[in-house]
Protein backbone atom coordinates (compact mmCIF):
# COMPACT_ATOMS: atom_id res chain seq x y z
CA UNK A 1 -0.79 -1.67 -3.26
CA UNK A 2 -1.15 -4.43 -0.76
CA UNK A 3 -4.43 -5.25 1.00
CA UNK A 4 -2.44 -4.75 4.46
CA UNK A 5 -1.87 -0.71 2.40
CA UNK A 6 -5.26 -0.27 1.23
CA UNK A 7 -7.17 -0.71 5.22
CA UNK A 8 -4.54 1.90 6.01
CA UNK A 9 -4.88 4.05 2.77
CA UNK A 10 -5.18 7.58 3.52
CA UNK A 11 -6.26 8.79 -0.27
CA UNK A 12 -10.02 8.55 -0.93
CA UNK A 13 -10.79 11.71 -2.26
CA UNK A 14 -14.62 10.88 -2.84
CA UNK A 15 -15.44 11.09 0.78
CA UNK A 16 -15.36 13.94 3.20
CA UNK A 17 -13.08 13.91 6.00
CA UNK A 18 -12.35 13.95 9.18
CA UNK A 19 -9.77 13.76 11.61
CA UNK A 20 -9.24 11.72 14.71
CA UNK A 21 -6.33 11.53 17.23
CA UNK A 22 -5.38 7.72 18.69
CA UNK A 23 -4.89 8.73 21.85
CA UNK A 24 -1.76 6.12 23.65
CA UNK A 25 0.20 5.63 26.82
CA UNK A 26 3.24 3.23 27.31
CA UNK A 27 1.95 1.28 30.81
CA UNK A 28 4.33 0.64 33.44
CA UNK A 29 5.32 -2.79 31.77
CA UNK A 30 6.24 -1.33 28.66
CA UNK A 31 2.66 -2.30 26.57
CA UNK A 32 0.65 0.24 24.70
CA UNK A 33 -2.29 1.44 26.13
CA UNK A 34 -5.20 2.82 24.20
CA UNK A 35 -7.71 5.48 25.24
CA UNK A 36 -11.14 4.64 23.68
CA UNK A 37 -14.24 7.65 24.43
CA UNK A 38 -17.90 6.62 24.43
CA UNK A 39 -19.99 8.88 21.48
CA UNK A 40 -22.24 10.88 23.08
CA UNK A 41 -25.67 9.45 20.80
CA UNK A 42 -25.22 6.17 20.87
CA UNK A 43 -22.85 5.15 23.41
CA UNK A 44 -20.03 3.07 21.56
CA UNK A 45 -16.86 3.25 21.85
CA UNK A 46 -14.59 5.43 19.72
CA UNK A 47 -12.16 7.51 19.24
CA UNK A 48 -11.80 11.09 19.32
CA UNK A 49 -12.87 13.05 15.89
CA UNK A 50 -13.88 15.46 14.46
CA UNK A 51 -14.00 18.16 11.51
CA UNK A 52 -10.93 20.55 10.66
CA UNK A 53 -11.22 24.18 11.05
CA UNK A 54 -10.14 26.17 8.29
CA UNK A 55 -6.71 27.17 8.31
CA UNK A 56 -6.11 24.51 11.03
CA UNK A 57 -3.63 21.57 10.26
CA UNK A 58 -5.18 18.46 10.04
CA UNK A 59 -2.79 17.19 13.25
CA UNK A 60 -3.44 20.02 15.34
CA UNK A 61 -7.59 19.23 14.84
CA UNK A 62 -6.96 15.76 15.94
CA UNK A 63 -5.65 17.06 18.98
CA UNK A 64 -8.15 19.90 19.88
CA UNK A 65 -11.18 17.10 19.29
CA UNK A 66 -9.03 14.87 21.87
CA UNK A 67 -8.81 17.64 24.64
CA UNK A 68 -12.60 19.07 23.75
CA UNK A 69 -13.72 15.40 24.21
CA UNK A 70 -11.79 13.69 26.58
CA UNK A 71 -9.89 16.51 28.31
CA UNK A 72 -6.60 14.52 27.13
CA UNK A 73 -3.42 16.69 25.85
CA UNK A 74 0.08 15.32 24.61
CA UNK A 75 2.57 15.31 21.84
CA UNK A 76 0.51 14.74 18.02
CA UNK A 77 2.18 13.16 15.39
CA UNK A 78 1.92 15.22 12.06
CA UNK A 79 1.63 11.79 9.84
CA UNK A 80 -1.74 10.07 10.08
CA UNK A 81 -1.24 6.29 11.58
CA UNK A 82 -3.68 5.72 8.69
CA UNK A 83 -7.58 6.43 8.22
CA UNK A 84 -10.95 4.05 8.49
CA UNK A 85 -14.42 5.23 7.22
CA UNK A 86 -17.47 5.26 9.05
CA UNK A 87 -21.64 6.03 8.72
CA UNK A 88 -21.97 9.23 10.70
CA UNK A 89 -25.81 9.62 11.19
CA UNK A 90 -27.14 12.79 10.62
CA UNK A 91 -31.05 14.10 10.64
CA UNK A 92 -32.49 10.82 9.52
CA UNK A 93 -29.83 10.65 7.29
CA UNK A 94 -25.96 8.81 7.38
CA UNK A 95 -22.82 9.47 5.31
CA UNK A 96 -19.76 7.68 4.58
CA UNK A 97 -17.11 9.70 6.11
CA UNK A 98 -13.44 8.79 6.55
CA UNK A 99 -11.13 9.66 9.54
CA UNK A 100 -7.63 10.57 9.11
CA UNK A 101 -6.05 9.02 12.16
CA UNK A 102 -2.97 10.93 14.22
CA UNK A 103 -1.49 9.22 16.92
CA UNK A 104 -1.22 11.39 20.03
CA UNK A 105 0.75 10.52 22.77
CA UNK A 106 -1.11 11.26 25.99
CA UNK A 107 0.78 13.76 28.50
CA UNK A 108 -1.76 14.98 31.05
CA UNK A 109 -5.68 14.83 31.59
CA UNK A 110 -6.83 18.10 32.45
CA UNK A 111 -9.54 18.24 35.37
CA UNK A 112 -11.96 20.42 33.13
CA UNK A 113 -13.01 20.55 29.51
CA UNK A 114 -15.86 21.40 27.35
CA UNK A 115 -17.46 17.56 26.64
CA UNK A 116 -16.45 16.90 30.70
CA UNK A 117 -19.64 14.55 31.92
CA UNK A 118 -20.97 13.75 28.16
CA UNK A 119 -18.63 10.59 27.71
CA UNK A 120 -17.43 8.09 29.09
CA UNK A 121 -13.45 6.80 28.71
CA UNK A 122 -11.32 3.40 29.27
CA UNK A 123 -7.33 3.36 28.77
CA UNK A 124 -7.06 -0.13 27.40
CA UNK A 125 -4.84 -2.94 25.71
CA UNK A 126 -4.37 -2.33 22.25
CA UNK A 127 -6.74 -5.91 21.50
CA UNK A 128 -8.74 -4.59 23.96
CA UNK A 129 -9.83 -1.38 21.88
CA UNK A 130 -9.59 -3.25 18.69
CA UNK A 131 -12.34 -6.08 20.14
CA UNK A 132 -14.51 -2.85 21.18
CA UNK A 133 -14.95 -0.36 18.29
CA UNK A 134 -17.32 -1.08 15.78
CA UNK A 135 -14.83 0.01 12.45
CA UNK A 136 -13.06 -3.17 10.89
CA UNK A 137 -10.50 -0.55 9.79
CA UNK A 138 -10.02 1.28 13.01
CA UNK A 139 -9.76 -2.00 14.60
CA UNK A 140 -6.78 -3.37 12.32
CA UNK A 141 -4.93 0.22 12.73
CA UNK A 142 -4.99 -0.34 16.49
CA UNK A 143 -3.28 -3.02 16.13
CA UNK A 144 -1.16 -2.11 13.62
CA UNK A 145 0.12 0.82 15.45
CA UNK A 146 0.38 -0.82 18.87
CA UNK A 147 2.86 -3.21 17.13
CA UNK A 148 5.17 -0.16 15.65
CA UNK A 149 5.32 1.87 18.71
């Protein structure tokens, strides 16, 4: 396995996961654009995620955490664009999670959902969002996926 495989590995059974969606416009120009949410403790930017319900596929969780967070519905892909782990902080406590990543292609913003006024969002170039989240990993699958679309 190449180093290029392992950032984009999606098989680490020793952590718990989660999924995220990658939420992505083509612009008028024909460039990728990348929408990037704020987390609602500390106010970085990421991407929507979130846990899996049971009995839910992993791809269809990606895209219920990107309309309950940023309102955002689309097509999902049903592969994972790859995963990235993270320190989620918890009571005083953090664990290494990792995030199974689905690509969603963005359709329509509704006007309402349930995290409306708790975030805030920025469609951006694909270097853009990689520069601004925190997650070496994440980063390099932006950009990774931004040069596949």
């Amino acid at each position: 396995m190449t180093t290029k495989e392992k950032q984009h590995s999606t098989e680490d059974s020793t952590l718990r996961r989660q999924v995220g969606a990658l939420p992505f416009r083509v612009s008028e120009l024909g460039s990728i654009e990348i929408l990037l949410i704020t987390s609602r403790d500390t106010g970085r930017f990421i991407i929507p995620k979130g846990w899996r319900k049971k009995g839910q596929k992993q791809w269809d969780a990606a895209a219920r955490e990107a309309y309950e967070e940023a309102g955002i519905v689309g097509k999902v892909a049903s592969k994972p664009a790859g995963s990235y782990t993270y320190w989620k902080r918890g009571n005083g406590e953090f664990e290494r999670l990792q995030v199974l990543v689905y690509p969603l292609e963005v359709k329509k913003h509704r006007t309402s959902w349930p995290e409306k006024g708790e975030r805030r969002m920025a469609w951006l170039t694909a270097e853009d969002a990689a520069l601004l989240v925190d997650e070496p990993a994440l980063a390099s699958l932006i950009r990774t996926f931004a040069t596949k679309v």
